[in-house]
N, C-alpha and C. Protein backbone atom coordinates (compact mmCIF):
# COMPACT_ATOMS: atom_id res chain seq x y z
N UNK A 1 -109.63 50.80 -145.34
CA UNK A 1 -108.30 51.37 -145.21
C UNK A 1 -107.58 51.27 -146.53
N UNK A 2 -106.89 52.02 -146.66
CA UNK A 2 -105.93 52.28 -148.20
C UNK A 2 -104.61 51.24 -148.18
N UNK A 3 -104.48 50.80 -149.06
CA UNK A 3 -103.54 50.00 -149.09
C UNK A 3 -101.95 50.35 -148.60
N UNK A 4 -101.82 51.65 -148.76
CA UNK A 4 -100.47 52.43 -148.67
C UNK A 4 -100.55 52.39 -146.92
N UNK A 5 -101.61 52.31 -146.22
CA UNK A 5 -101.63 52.86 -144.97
C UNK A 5 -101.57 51.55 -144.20
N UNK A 6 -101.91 50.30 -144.77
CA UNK A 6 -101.61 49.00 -143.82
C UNK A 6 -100.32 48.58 -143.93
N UNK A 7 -99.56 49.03 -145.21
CA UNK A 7 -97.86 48.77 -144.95
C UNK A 7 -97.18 49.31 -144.41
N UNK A 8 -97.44 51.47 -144.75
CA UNK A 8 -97.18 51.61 -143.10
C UNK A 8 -97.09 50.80 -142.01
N UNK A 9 -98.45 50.87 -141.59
CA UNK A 9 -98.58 49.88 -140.48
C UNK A 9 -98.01 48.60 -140.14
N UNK A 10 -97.67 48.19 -141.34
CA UNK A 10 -96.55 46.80 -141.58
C UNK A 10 -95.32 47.19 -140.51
N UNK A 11 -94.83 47.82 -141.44
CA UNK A 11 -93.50 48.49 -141.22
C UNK A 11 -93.20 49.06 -140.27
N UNK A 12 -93.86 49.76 -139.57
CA UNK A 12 -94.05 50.27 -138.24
C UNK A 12 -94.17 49.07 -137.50
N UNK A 13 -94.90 48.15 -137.71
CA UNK A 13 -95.23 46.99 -137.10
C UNK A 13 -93.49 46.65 -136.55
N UNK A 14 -92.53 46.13 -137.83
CA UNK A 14 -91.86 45.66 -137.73
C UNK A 14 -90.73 46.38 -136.89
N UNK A 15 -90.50 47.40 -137.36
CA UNK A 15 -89.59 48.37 -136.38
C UNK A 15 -89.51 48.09 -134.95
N UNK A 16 -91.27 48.12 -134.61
CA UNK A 16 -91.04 48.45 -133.24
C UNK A 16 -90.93 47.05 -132.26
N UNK A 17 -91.80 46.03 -133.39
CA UNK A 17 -91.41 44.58 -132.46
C UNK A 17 -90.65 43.91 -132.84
N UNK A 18 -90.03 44.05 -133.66
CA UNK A 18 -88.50 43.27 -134.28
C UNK A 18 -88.96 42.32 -135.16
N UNK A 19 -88.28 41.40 -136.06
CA UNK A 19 -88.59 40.64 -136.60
C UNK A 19 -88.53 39.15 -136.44
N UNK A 20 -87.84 39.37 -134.96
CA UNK A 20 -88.24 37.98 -134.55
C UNK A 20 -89.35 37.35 -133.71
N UNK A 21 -90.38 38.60 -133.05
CA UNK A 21 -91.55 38.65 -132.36
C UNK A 21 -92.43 38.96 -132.99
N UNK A 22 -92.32 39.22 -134.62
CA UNK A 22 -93.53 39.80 -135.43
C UNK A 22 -94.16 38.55 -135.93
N UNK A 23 -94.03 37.40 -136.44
CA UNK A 23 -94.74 36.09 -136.53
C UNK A 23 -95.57 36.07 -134.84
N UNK A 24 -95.07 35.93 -134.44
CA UNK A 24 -95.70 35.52 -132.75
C UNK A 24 -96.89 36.78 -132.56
N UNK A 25 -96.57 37.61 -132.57
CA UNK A 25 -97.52 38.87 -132.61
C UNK A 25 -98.81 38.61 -133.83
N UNK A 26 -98.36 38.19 -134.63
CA UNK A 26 -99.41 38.31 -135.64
C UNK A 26 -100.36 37.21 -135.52
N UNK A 27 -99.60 36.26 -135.13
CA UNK A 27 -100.55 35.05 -134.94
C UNK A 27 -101.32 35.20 -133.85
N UNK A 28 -100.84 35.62 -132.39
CA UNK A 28 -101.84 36.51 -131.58
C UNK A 28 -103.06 37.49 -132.42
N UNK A 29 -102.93 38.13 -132.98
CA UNK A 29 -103.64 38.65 -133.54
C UNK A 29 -104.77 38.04 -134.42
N UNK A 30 -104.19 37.55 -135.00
CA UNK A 30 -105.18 36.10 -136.10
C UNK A 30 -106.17 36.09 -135.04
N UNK A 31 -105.46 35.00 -133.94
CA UNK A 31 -106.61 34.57 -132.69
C UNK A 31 -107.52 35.30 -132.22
N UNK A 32 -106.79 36.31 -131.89
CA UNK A 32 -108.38 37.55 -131.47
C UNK A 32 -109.14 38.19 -132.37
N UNK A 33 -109.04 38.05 -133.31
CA UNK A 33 -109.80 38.17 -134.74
C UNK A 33 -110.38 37.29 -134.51
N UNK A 34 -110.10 36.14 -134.69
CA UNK A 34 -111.42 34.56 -135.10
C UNK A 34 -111.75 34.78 -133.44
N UNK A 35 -111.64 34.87 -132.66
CA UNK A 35 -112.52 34.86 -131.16
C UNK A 35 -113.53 36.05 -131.08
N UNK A 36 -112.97 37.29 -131.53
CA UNK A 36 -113.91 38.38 -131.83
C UNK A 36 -115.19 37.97 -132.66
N UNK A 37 -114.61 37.52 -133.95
CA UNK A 37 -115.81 37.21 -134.98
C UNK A 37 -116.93 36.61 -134.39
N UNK A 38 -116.14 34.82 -133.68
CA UNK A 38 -116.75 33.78 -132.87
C UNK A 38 -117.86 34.33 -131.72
N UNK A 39 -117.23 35.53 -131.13
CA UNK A 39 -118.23 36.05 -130.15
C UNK A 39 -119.42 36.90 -130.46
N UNK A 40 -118.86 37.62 -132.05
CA UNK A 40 -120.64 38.39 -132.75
C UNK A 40 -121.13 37.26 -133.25
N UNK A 41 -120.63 36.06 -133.88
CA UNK A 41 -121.70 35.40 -134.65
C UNK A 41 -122.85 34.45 -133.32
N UNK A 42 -121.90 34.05 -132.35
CA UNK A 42 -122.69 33.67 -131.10
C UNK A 42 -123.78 34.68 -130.75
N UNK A 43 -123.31 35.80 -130.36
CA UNK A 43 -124.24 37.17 -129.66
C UNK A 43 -125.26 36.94 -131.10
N UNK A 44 -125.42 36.97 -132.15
CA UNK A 44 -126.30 37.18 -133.72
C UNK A 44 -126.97 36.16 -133.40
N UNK A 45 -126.73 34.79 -133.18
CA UNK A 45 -127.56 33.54 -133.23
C UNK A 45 -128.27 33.39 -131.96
N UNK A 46 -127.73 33.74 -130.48
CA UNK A 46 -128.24 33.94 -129.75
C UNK A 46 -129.75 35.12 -129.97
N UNK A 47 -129.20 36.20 -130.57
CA UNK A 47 -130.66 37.53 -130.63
C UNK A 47 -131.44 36.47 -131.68
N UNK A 48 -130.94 35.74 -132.75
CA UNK A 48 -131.85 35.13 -133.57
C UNK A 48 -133.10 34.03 -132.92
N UNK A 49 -132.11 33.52 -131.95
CA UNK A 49 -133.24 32.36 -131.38
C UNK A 49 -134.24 33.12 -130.68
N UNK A 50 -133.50 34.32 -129.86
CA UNK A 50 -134.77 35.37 -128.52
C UNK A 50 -135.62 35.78 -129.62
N UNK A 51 -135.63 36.20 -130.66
CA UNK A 51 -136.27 37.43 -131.21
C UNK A 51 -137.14 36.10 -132.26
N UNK A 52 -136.40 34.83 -132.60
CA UNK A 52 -137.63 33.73 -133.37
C UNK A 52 -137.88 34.75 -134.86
N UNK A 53 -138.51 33.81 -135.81
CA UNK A 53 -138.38 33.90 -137.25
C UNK A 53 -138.91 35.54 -137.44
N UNK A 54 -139.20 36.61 -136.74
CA UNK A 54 -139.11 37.40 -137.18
C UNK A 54 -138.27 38.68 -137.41
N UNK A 55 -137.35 38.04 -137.13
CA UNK A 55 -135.34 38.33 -136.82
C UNK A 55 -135.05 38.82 -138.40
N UNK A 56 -134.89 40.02 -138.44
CA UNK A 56 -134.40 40.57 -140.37
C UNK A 56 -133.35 41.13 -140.25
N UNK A 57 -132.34 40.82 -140.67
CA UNK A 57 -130.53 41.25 -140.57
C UNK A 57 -131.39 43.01 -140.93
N UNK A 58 -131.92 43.32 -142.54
CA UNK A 58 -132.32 44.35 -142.86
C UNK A 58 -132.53 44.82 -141.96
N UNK A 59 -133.34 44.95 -140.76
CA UNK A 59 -133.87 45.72 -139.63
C UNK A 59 -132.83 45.93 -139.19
N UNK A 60 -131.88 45.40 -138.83
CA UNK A 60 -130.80 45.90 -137.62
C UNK A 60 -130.12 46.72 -138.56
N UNK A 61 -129.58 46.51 -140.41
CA UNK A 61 -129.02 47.53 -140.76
C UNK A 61 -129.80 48.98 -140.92
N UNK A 62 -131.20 48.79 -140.67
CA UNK A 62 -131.68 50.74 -140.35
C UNK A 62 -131.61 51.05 -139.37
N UNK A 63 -131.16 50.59 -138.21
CA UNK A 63 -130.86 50.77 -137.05
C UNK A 63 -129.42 51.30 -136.97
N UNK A 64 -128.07 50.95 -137.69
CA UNK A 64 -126.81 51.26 -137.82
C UNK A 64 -127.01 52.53 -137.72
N UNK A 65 -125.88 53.22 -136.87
CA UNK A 65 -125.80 54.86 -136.61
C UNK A 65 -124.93 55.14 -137.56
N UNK A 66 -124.22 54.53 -138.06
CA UNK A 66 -123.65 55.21 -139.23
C UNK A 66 -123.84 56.01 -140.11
N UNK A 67 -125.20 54.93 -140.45
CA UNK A 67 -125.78 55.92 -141.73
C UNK A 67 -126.63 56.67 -141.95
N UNK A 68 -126.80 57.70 -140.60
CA UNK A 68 -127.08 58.73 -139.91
C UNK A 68 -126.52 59.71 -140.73
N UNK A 69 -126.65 60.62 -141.56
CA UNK A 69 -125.85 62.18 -141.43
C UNK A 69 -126.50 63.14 -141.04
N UNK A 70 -126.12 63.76 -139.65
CA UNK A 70 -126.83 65.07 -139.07
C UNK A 70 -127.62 65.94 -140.55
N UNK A 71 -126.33 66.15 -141.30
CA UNK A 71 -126.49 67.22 -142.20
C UNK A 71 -127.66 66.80 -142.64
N UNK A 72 -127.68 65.82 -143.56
CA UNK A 72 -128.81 65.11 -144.64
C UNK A 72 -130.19 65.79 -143.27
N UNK A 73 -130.35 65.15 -142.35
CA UNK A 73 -131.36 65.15 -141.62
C UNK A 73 -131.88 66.08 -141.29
N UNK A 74 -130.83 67.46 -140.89
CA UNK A 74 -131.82 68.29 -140.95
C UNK A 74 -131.69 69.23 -142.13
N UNK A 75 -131.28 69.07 -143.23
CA UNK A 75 -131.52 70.06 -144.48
C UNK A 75 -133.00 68.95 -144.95
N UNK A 76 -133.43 67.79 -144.84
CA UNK A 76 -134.36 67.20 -145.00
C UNK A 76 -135.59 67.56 -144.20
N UNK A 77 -135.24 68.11 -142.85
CA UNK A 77 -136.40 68.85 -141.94
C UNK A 77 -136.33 69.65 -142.24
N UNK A 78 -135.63 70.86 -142.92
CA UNK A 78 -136.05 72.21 -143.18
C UNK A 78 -136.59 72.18 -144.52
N UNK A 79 -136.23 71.26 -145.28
CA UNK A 79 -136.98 71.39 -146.42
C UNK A 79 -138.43 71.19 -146.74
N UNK A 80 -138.88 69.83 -145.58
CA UNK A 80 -139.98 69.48 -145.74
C UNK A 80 -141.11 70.30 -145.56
N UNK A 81 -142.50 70.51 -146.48
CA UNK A 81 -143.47 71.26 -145.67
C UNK A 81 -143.73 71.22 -144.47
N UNK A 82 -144.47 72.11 -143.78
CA UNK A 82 -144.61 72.14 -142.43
C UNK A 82 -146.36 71.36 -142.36
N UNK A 83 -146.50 70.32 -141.19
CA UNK A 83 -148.18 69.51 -141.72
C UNK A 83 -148.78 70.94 -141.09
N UNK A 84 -149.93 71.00 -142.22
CA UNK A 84 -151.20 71.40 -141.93
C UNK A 84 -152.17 71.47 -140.06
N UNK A 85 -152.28 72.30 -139.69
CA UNK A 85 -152.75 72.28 -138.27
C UNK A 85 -154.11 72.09 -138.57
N UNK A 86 -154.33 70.71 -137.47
CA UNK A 86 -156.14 70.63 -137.70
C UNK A 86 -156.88 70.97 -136.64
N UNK A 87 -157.45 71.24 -136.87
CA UNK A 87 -158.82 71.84 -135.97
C UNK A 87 -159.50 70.86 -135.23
N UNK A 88 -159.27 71.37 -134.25
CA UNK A 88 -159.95 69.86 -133.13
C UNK A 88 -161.60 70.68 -133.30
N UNK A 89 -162.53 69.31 -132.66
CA UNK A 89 -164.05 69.41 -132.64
C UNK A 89 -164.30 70.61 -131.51
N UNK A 90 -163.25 70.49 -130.59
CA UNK A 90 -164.03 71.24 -129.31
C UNK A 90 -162.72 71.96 -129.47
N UNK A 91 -163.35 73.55 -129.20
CA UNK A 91 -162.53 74.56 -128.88
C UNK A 91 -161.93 74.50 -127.78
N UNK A 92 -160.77 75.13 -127.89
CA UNK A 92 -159.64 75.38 -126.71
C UNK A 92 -160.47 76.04 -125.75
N UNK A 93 -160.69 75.67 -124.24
CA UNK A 93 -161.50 76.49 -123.59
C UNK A 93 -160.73 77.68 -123.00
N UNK A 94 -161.68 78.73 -122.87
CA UNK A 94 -160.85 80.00 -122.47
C UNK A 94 -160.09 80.41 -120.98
N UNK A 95 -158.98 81.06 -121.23
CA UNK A 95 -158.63 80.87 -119.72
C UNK A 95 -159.24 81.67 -118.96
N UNK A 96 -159.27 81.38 -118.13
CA UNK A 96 -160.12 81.86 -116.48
C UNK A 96 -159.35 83.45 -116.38
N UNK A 97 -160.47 84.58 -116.13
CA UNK A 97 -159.50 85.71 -115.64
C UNK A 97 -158.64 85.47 -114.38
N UNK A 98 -157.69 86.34 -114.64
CA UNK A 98 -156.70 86.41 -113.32
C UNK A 98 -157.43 87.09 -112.37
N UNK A 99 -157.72 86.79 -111.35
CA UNK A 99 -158.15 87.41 -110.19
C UNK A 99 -156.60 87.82 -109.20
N UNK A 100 -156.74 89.33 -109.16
CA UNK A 100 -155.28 89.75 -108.29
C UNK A 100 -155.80 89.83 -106.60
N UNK A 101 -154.97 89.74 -105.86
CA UNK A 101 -155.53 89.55 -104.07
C UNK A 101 -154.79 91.37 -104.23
N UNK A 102 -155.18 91.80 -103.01
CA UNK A 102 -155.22 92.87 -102.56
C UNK A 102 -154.00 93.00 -101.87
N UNK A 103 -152.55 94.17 -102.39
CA UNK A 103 -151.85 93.72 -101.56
C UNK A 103 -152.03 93.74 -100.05
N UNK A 104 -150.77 92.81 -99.01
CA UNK A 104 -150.79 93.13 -97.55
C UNK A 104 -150.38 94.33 -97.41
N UNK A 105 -150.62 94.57 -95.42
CA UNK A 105 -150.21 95.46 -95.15
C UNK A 105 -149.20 95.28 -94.58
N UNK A 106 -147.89 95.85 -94.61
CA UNK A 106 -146.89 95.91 -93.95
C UNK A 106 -146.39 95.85 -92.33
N UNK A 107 -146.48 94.36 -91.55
CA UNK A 107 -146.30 94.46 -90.30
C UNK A 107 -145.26 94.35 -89.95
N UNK A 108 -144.88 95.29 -88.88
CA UNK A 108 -143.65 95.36 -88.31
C UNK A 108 -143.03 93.84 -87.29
N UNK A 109 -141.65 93.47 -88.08
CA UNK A 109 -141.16 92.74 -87.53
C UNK A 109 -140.32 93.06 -86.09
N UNK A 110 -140.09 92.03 -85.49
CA UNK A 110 -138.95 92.60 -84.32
C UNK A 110 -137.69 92.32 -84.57
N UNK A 111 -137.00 93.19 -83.96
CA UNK A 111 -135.67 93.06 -84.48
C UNK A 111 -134.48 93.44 -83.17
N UNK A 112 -133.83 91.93 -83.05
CA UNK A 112 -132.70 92.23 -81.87
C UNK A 112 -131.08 92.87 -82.14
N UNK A 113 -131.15 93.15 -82.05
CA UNK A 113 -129.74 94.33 -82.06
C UNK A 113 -128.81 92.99 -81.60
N UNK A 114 -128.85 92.19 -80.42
CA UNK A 114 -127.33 91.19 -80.68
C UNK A 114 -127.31 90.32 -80.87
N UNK A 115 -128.72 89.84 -82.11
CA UNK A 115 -128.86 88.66 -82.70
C UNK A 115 -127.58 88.24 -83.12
N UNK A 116 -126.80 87.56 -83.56
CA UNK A 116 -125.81 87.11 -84.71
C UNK A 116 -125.73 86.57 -85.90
């Protein structure tokens, strides 16, 4: 965030909760910050012990969706050659002719006049 945009946010801060509830507010805030943190570094040490020494912070950051860009990804698939098609050992076997049935003949249904 830009520096100009958290004093906003200051200031706005202050407006709307006064300045005698803005200490009290903030220090609320502090707290759920350090309890937030407290609860990823628990959830991190917890996956560290399940997952045992082969746990690599690196791995989970190529996993981040962030650093995903649609774009990059597919101007990177259209660019790439297309692989080579290989030739399997055994030919595709041929399909079976269609055998057509003969149409029916048209039997007369019955039909009640005060069906509903």
């Amino acid at each position: 965030m830009d520096p100009s945009k958290l004093i906003f946010i200051a200031v706005l801060a202050l407006f709307l909760v006064g300045p005698e509830k803005l200490p009290d507010y903030a220090a609320r805030l502090g707290r759920f910050v350090r309890g937030a943190r407290r609860m990823l570094d628990d959830a991190k040490d917890r996956v560290r012990e399940e997952l045992g020494p082969d746990f690599d912070e690196e791995e989970w950051r190529k996993l981040d969706p962030r650093q995903y860009d649609p774009r990059r990804i597919i101007r990177d698939a259209l660019l790439e050659p297309p692989e080579p098609r290989r030739r399997e050992e055994e030919p595709e076997p041929e399909p079976e002719p269609v055998v057509r049935a003969e149409p029916r003949k048209a039997i007369a249904t019955a039909y009640d006049d005060e069906a509903t």
